[in-house]
Structures are given as C-alpha cells and as structure tokens.
Protein backbone atom coordinates (compact mmCIF):
# COMPACT_ATOMS: atom_id res chain seq x y z
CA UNK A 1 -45.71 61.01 -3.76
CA UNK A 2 -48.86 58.61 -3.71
CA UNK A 3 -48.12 57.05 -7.38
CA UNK A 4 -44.19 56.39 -5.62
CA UNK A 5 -45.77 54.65 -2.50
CA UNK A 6 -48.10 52.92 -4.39
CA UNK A 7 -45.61 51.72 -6.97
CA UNK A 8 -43.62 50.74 -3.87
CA UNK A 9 -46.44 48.29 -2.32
CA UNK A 10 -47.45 47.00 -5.79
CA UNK A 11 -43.10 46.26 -5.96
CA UNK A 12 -43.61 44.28 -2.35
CA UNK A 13 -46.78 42.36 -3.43
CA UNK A 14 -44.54 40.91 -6.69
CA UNK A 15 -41.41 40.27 -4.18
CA UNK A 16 -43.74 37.86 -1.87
CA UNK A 17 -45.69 36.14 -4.85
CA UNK A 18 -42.22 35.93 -6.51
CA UNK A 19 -40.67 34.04 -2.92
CA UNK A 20 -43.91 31.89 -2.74
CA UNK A 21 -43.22 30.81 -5.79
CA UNK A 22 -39.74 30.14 -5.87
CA UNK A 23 -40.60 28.11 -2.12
CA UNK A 24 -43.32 26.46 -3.83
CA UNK A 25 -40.72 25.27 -6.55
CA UNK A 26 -38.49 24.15 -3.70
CA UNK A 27 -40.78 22.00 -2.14
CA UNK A 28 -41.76 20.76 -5.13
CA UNK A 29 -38.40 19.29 -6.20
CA UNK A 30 -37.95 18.31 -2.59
CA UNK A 31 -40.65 16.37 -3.06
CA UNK A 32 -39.93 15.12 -6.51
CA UNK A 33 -36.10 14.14 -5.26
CA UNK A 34 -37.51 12.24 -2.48
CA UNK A 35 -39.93 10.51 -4.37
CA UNK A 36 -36.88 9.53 -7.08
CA UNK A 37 -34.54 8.20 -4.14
CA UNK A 38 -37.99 6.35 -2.69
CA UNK A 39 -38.25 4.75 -6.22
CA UNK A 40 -34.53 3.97 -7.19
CA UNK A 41 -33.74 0.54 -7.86
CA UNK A 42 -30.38 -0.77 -5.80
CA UNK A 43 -28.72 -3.65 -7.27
CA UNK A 44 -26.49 -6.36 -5.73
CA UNK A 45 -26.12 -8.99 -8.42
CA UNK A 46 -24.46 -12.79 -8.16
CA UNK A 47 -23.20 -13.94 -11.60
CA UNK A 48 -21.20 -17.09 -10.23
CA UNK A 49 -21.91 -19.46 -7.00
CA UNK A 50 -18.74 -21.57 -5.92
CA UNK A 51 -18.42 -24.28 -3.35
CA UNK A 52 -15.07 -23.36 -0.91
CA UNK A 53 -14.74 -26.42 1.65
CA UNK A 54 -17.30 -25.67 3.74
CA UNK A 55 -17.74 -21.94 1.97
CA UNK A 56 -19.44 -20.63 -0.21
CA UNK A 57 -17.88 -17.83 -2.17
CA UNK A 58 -19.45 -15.65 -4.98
CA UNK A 59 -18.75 -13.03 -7.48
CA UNK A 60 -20.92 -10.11 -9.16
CA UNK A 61 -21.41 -6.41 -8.55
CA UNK A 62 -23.41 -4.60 -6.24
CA UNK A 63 -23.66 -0.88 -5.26
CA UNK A 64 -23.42 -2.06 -1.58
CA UNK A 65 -26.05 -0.01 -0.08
CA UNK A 66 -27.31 -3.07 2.50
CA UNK A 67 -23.50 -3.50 3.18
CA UNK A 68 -21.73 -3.74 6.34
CA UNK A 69 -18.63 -4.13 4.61
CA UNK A 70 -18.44 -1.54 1.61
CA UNK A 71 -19.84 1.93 1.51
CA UNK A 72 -22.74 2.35 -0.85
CA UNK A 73 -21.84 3.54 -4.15
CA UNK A 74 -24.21 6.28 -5.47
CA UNK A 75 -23.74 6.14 -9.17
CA UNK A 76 -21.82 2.93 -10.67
CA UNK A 77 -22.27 -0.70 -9.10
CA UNK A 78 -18.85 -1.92 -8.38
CA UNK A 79 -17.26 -5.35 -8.56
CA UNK A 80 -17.94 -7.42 -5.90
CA UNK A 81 -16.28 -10.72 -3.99
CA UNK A 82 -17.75 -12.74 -1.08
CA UNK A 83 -17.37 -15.56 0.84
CA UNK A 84 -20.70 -17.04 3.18
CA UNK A 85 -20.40 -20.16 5.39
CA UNK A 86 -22.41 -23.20 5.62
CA UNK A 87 -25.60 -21.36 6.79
CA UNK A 88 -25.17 -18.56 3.90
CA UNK A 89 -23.45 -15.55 6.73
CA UNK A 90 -21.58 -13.62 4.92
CA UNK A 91 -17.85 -13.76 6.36
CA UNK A 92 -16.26 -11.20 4.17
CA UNK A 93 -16.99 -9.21 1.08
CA UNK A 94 -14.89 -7.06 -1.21
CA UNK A 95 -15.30 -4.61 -3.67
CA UNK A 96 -13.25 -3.40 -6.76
CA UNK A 97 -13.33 0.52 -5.97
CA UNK A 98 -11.32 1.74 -8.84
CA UNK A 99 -12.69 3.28 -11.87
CA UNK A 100 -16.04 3.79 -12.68
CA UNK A 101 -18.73 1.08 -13.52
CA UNK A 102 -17.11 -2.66 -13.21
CA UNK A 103 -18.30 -6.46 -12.50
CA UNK A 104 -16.84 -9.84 -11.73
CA UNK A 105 -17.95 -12.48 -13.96
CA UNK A 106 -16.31 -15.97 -12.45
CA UNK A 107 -14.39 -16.09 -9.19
CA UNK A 108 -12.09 -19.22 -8.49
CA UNK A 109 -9.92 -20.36 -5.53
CA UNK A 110 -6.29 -21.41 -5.72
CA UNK A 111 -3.56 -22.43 -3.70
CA UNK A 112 -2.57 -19.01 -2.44
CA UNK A 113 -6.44 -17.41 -2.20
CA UNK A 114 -8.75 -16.56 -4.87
CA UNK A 115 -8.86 -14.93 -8.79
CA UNK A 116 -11.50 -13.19 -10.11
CA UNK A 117 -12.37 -12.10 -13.70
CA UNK A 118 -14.99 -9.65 -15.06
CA UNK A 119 -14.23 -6.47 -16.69
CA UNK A 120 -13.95 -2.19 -15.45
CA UNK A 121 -14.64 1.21 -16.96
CA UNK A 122 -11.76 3.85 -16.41
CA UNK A 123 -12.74 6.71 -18.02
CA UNK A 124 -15.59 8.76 -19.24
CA UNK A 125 -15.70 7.64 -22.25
CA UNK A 126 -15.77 3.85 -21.49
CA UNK A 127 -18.87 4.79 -19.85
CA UNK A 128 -20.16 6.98 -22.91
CA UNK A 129 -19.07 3.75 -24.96
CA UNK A 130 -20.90 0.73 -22.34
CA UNK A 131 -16.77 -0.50 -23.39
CA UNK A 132 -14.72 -1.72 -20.34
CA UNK A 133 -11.01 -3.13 -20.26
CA UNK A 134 -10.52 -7.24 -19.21
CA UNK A 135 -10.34 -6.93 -15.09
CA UNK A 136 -8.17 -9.93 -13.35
CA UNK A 137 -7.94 -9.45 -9.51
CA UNK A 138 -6.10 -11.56 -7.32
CA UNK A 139 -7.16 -12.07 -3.47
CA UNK A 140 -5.70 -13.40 -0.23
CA UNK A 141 -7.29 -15.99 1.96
CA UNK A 142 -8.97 -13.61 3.95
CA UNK A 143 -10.66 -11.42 0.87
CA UNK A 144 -7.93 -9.02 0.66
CA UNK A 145 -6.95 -7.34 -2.77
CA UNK A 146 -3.31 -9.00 -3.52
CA UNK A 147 -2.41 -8.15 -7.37
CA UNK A 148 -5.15 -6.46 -10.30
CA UNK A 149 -4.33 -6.61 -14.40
CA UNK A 150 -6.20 -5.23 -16.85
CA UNK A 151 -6.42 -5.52 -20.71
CA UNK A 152 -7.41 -3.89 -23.34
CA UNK A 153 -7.29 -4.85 -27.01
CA UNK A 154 -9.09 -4.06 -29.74
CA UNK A 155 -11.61 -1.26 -27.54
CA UNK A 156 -14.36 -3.14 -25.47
CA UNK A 157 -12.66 -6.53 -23.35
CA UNK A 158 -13.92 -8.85 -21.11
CA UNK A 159 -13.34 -11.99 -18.96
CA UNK A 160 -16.05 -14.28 -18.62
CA UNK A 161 -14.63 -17.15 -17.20
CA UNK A 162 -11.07 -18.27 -15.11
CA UNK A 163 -10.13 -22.28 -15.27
CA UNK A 164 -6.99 -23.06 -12.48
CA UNK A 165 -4.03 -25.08 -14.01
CA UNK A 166 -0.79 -26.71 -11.80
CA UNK A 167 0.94 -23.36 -13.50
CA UNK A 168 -0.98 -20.68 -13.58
CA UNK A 169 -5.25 -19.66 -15.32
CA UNK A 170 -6.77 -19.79 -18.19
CA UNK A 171 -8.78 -16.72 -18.41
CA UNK A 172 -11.17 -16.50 -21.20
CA UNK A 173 -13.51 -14.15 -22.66
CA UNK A 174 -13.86 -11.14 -25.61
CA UNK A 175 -12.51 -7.80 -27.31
CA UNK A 176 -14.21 -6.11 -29.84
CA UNK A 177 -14.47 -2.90 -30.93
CA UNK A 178 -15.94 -0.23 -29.29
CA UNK A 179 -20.01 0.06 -29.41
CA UNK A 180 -21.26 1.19 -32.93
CA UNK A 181 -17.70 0.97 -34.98
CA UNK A 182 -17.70 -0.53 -37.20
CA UNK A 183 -14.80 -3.20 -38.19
CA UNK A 184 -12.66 -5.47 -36.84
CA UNK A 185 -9.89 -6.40 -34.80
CA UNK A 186 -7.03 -9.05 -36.20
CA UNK A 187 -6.08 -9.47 -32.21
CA UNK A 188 -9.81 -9.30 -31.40
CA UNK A 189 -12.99 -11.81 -30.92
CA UNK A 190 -13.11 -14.07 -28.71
CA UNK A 191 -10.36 -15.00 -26.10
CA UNK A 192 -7.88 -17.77 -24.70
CA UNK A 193 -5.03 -16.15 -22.83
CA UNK A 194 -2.29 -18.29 -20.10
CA UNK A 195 -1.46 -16.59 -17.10
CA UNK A 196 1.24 -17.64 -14.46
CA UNK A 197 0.27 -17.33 -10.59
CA UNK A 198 1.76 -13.86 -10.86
CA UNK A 199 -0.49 -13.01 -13.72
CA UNK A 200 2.49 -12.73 -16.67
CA UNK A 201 1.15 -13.71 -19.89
CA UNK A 202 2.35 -17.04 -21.11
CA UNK A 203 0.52 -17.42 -24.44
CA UNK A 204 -2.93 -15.94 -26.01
CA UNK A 205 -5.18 -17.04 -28.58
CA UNK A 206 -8.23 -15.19 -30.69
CA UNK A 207 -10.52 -16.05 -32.69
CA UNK A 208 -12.53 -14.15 -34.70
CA UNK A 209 -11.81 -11.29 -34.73
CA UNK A 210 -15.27 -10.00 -35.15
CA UNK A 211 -17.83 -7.71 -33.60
CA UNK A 212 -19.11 -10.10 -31.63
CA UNK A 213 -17.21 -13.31 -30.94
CA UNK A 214 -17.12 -14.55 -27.47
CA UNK A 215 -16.33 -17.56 -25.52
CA UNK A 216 -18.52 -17.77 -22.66
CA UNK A 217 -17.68 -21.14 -20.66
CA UNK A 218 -14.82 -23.93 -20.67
CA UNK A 219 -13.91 -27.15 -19.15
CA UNK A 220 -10.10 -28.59 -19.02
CA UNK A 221 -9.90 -32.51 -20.18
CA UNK A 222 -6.94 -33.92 -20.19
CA UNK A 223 -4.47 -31.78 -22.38
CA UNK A 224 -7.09 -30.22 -24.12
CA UNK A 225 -9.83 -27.06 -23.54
CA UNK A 226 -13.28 -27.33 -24.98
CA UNK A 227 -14.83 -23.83 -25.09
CA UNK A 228 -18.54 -22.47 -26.26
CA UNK A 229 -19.64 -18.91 -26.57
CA UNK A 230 -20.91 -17.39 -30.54
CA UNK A 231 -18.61 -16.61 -33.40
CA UNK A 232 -21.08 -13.96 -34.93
CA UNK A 233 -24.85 -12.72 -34.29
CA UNK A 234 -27.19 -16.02 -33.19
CA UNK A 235 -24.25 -18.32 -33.89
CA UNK A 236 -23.76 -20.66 -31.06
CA UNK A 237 -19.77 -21.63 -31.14
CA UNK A 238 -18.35 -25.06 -29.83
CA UNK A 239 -14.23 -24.89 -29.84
CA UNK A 240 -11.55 -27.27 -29.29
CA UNK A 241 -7.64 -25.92 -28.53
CA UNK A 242 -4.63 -27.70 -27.16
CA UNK A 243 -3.41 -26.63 -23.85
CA UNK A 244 -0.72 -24.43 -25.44
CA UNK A 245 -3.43 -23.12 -27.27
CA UNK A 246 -3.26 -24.33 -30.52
CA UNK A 247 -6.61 -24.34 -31.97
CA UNK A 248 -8.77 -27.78 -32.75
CA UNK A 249 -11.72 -26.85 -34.09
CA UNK A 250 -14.70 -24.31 -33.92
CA UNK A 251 -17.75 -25.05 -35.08
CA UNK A 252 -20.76 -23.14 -35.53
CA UNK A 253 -24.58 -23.80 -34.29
CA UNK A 254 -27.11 -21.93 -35.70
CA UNK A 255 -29.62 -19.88 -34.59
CA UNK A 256 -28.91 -19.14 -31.14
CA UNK A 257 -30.07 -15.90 -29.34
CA UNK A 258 -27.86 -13.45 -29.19
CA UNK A 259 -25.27 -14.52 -25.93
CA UNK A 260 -24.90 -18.39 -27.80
CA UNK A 261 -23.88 -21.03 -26.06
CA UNK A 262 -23.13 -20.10 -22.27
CA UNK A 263 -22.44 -23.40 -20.07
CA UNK A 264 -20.27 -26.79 -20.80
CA UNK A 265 -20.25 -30.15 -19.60
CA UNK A 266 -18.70 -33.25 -20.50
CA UNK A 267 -19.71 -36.69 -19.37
CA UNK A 268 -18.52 -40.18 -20.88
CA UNK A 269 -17.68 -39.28 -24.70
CA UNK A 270 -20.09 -36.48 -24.77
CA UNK A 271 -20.61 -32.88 -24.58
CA UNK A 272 -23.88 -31.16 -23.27
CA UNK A 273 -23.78 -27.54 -23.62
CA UNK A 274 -26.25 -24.92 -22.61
CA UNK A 275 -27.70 -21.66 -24.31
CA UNK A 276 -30.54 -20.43 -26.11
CA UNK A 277 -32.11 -21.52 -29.73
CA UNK A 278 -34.01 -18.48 -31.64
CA UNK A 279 -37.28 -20.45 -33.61
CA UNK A 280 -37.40 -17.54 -36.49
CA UNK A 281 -34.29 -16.48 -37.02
CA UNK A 282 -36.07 -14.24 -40.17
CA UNK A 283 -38.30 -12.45 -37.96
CA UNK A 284 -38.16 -8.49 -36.94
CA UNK A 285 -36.32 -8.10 -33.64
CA UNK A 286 -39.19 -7.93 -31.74
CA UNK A 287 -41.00 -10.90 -33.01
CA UNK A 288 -38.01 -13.05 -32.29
CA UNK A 289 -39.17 -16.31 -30.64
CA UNK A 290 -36.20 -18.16 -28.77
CA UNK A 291 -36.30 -21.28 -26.68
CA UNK A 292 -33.95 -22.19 -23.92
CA UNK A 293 -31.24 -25.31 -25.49
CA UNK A 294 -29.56 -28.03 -24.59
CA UNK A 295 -27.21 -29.19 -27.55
CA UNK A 296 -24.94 -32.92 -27.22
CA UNK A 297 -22.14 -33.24 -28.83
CA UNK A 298 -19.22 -36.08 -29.66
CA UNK A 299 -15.72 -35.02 -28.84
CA UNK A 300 -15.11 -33.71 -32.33
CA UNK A 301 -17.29 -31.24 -32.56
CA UNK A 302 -20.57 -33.15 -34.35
CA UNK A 303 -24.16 -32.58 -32.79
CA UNK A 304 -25.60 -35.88 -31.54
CA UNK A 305 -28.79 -34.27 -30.59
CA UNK A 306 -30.46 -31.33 -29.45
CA UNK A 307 -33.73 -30.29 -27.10
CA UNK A 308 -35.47 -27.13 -26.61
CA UNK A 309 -38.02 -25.89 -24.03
CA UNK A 310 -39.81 -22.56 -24.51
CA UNK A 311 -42.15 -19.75 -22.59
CA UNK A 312 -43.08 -16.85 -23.03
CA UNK A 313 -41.53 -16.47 -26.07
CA UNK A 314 -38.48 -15.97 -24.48
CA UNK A 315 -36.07 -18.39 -22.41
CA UNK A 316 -32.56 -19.66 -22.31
CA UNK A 317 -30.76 -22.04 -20.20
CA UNK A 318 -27.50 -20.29 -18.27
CA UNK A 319 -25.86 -23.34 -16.51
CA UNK A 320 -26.07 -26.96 -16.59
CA UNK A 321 -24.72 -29.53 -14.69
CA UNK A 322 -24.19 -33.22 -14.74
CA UNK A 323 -26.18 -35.05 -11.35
CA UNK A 324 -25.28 -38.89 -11.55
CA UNK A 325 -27.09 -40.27 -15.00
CA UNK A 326 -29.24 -36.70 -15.76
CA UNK A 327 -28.22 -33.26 -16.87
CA UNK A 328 -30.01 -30.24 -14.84
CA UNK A 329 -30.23 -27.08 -16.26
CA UNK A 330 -31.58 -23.62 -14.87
CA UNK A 331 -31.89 -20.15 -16.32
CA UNK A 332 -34.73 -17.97 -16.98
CA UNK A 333 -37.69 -16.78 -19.48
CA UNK A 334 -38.81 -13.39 -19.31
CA UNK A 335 -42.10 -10.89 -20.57
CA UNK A 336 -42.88 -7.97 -21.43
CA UNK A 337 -44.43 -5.81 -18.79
CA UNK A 338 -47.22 -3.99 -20.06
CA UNK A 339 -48.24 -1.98 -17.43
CA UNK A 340 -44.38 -0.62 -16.81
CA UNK A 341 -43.61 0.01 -20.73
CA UNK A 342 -43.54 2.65 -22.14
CA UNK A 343 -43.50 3.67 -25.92
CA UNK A 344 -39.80 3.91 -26.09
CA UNK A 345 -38.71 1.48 -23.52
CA UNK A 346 -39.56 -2.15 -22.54
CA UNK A 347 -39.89 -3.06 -19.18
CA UNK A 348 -38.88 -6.89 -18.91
CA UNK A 349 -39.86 -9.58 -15.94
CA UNK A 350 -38.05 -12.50 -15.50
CA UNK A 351 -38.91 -15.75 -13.87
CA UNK A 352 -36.54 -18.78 -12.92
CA UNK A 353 -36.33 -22.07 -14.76
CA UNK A 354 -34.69 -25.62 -13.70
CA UNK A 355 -35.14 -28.26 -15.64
CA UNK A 356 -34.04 -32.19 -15.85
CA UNK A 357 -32.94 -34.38 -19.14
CA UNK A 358 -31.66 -37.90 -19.25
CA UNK A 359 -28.74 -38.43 -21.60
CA UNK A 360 -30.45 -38.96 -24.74
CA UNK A 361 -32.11 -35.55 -23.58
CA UNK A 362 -35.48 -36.92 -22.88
CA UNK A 363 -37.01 -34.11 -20.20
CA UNK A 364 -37.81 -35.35 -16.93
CA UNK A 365 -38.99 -32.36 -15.25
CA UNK A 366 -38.88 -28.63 -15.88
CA UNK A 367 -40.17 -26.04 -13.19
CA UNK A 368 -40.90 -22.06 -13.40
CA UNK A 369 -40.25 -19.94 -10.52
CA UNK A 370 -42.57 -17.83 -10.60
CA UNK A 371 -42.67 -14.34 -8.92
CA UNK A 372 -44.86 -11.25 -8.48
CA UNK A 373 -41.56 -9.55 -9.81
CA UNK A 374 -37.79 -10.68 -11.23
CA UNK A 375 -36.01 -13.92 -10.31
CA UNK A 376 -33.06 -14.74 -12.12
CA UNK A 377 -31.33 -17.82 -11.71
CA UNK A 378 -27.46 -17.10 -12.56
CA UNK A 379 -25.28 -20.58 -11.08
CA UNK A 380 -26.38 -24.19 -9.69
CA UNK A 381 -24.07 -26.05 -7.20
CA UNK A 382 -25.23 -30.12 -6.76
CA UNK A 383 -25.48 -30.74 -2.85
CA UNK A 384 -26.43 -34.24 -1.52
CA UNK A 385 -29.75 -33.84 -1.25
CA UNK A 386 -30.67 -31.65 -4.51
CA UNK A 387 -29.64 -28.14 -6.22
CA UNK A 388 -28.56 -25.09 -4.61
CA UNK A 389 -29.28 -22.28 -6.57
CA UNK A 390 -27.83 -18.63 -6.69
CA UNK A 391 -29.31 -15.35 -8.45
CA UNK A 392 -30.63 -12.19 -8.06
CA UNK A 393 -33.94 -11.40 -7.17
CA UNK A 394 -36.32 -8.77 -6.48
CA UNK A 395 -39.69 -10.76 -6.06
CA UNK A 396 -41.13 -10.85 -2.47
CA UNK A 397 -41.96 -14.24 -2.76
CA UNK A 398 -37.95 -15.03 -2.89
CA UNK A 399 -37.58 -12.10 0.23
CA UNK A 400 -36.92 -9.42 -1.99
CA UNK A 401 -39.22 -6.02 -1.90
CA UNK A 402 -40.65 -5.92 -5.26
CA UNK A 403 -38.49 -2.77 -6.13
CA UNK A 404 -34.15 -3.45 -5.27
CA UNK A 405 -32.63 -6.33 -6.73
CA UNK A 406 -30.73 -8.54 -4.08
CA UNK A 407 -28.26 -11.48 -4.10
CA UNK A 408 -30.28 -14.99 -2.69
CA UNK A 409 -29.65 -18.33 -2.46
CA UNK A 410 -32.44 -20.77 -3.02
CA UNK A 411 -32.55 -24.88 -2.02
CA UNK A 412 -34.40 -27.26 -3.98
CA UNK A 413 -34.64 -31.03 -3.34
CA UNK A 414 -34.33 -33.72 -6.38
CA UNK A 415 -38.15 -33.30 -7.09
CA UNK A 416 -37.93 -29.36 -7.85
CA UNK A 417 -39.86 -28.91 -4.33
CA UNK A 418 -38.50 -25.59 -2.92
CA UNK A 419 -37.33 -25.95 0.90
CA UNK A 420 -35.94 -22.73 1.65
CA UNK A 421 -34.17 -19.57 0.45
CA UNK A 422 -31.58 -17.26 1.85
C-alpha cells in the first residue's frame, strides 16, 4: 500500500514536470512566432512609373499589408495597379487576386482605361517551378478589372512590356521552358504578339526559341518596332520587325549580364539602349565583374559607340531617357552584405544610380543614392524642372524602416540635387 501511494506521487511529480515542459515549449514558439512575424519582410514593389494627365499611375506587386484598398496577402505578393495624383495620393489601387504568386511588369493607358502586362502562377507546381503563364489585364477608367488573358507556351511566359497602336497592343516579352529542363521550344524565346482592343490575337512572332531569350523594352517608329532584351546567356539583343511582324534584324552584343539590354531610346538617326556589360565574361560566377551600359546604335543595327560606368563590382542601368540634347540613365549597383550572409546564402544591398551622357556618350554627371539599406531605382519620368524617379525602397533615409520594402517616389532637379521624396 505505501510502494502504490508512493508510485502514485512519483506518477504526479512526472505529470507537472511533463506540463511545465510542454508550457515552456509553448511559450517558447510563441515567442519564436512573434519574433518571425516582428522580422518578416513586406514587400510593395513599383516596376513601371507612368505619367496620366495630371496622374500618375504605376504597376508592380505588393502583398498590400499598408493598404487601404486590398487586404494583405499572407503568403504570395499579388499584382498590383495604381493611380496617385499630382501630389503622389493614391486615388485607387487594384490587385490581381487570382492564382497564387503574380506581378505586373508595364501598365499603359488607352482610350477606354488602362492594360497591364506581367505574368501569374496558377498552380502548385508553377510555384514549385518559379514558371508563371503571360498575364494581360484590362482596366476601366476608374481601376476596375474589365477583361484578363493569359498565355502559356512553351512552360514559363511572361510580358515585360505593352506598346498602344490605333488597333489594338503590342505586348512583348518571353516563354521558355520550365526551370531546369532542359531544351527548347520552336514557339518559344522571346516574344512579339498583336492584340486587338478586345485582346484577340492578330499575329505573333518568336525568336529564339531558347532557354533564355527575352525582349525586354520597345519603341514604335514609324511602321517599324525596334526591340532589345538577350538572345542567350550575357548576350545583349538589338531587333528590328515590321509592324506585321516580319522580322528585320537581331543582332547580338556581347557580354552583357545576365537580363541584357533592358531600356530603348531613339533620338535623330540613333539608338541608345540601356543594360549591363559583364568585364570578365571567363570568370567563376562569383567573380563576375559587370558595369552598368549605355550602347548607340545606327538604325540598322551597327554599334556607333558604347560607355560603361561601374561600382561595386556590380551595376546596370534599367531605364534611360532622352532630356533635350543628353541621355539620363538610372538603375542600381549592389554588395554583398557581410554581416547578413550566410554560408549558403548572399544577402545583397542595393543603392540607386542616375547618371547623365551627351550624345557622343561623354558622362556629365553620375550620382549614387546611397542608403543605410536597399534603394532601387525601377522607372524615370522627365518633369520640367528635372527627373522624377520611382522604386522600391527600404532605407530610412528614403522613409522606409530599414526592414519592409515600400513603393516611393523621389524628385531630383537637373543637377542630381535631391528635393524631396514621397
């Protein structure tokens, strides 16, 4: 009878250790979860910046979790539309809820609203894959989802870019196979395809058909399209095609990094187009030096000149524009963060770059906008008075909070002085 009741307390002293420990666990995952939500990044990105009248109207993807308009999305950022006015307050914003991950690449208005073109995962294994099908949404005046196509070709597709015609876009862009297989795609590579306003296919071009062939950027002149992008791994691409798309020329630039050429211009008889030049094209991966580029070119295709401008090892040039008798160009350069690496994964910080070339692409200025985390300078608009630029930042010195990534607007005057950012 003693051995039973003291097997029975010696039972009730394991029970309570046993519940201490299992509330000790508890709180310690509490505490672990909440330290994981305080420490999550949130992302609301701007890939394009378009003047709209007296608008301003963007396109990108965001998870909306500062949003008055959208609900915050817990695991996928979703494609995202806005319009701001004149003083940058944001009048509507919409978001492409269907699916699973998706983004908006270029966003253009039109006579009955607005198109926008990016790309969306619809299954699981899109998401497995990082593989997403082309994404072309239409909108009303007022933001509101009119009409959506998507594409899918040879396994991964994407729209980069939407030109407006008197009939109907020109959406360009990519679609290659799946990540890792390997092959290619006869219908695949890079992109031309002719929509009507009610988004029925009128004619496509390819070309390519490769892993990685892409066209980035394009400009309309007279009956013609001149496109850039990369035909294959650090191989900048410059195309011409008719605009029943009947292919000119392509011409390849080597070594660029691996995005190629990303941003077109044309002014007089030439062509300035923007991108990224890799120094040591023979080097490991990581030893890979590239340079942010500026490349002119005649009408048919033949370089005239080109200009580089490098730091940190690591820089490119994402849009350029043409302001009166000089080309301006921003993007980024980026470094390795040390103290954030690990063994197995690279923790990157980027810093803004503008820069200014006469014609014969002599530099005239350059600037780096610095931060004591990312900025990221994504589109440049040419206002009377100087540059307004649009990005994504998460720097406190640009009013982010050195940890979420937000959407921001940033005015600089002719000289590259900074006067204020939004």
């Amino acid at each position: 009878m003693e051995n039973s009741s003291r097997t029975l307390k010696w039972l009730r002293v394991v029970i309570c250790i046993c519940i201490a420990i299992v509330v000790i666990e508890l709180i310690y995952i509490g505490i672990k979860a909440y330290t994981n939500n305080k420490n999550l990044v949130y992302v609301d990105a701007l890939n394009t910046l378009k003047k709209d009248d007296n608008d301003y109207i963007v396109a990108g993807n965001s998870d909306f979790k500062n949003s008055k308009f959208n609900s915050y999305q817990k695991d996928y950022t979703k494609a995202k539309f806005a319009k701001y006015d004149k003083d940058f307050n944001i009048k509507f914003e919409s978001s492409y809820t269907k699916g699973y991950q998706s983004y908006f690449s270029d966003v253009a208005s039109y006579k009955d609203g607005y198109i926008a073109v990016g790309g969306a995962q619809y299954s699981q294994e899109q998401v497995d894959d990082n593989a997403t099908d082309g994404l072309i949404v239409l909108y009303d005046k007022n933001g509101k989802q009119k009409k959506t196509k998507s594409l899918q070709i040879a396994g991964d597709t994407t729209f980069t870019k939407v030109l407006v015609c008197d009939d109907g876009f020109i959406v360009i862009g990519q679609s290659i196979l799946q990540n890792m297989v390997i092959g290619s795609d006869p219908k695949g590579g890079a992109l031309i395809i002719k929509y009507d306003f009610d988004l029925n296919e009128k004619w496509r071009a390819n070309y390519g058909g490769s892993k990685s062939a892409i066209f980035n950027d394009a400009i309309i002149v007279d009956n013609d399209i001149y496109l850039v992008g990369k035909d294959a791994t650090r191989y900048g691409m410059i195309a011409k095609y008719t605009l029943d798309g009947e292919q000119v020329y392509v011409k390849s630039y080597e070594y660029t990094d691996t995005v190629g050429f990303s941003s077109i211009v044309k002014d007089g008889d030439y062509l300035f187009v923007g991108g990224s030049k890799t120094i040591n094209a023979d080097a490991d991966d990581e030893d890979i030096v590239t340079e942010a580029l500026i490349v002119k070119y005649d009408l048919d295709g033949n370089v005239v000149n080109d200009i580089s401008f490098g730091v940190n090892n690591a820089a490119r040039y994402n849009k350029i524009i043409i302001d009166g008798d000089s080309i301006v160009a921003i993007g980024h350069t980026y470094k390795k963060d040390d103290k954030e690496s690990t063994d197995t994964y690279n923790v990157l910080r980027y810093s803004g770059i503008i820069a200014k070339y006469d014609f014969d692409l002599k530099e005239i200025k350059t600037k780096v906008e610095k931060g004591s985390r990312d900025n990221y300078f994504s589109d440049i608009i040419l206002t009377d008075d100087g540059y307004l630029i649009g990005g994504q930042t998460s720097s406190k010195e640009l009013g982010g909070n050195n940890k979420d990534f937000r959407t921001y607007f940033l005015k600089y005057n002719k000289s590259f002085k900074k006067e204020w950012f939004k």
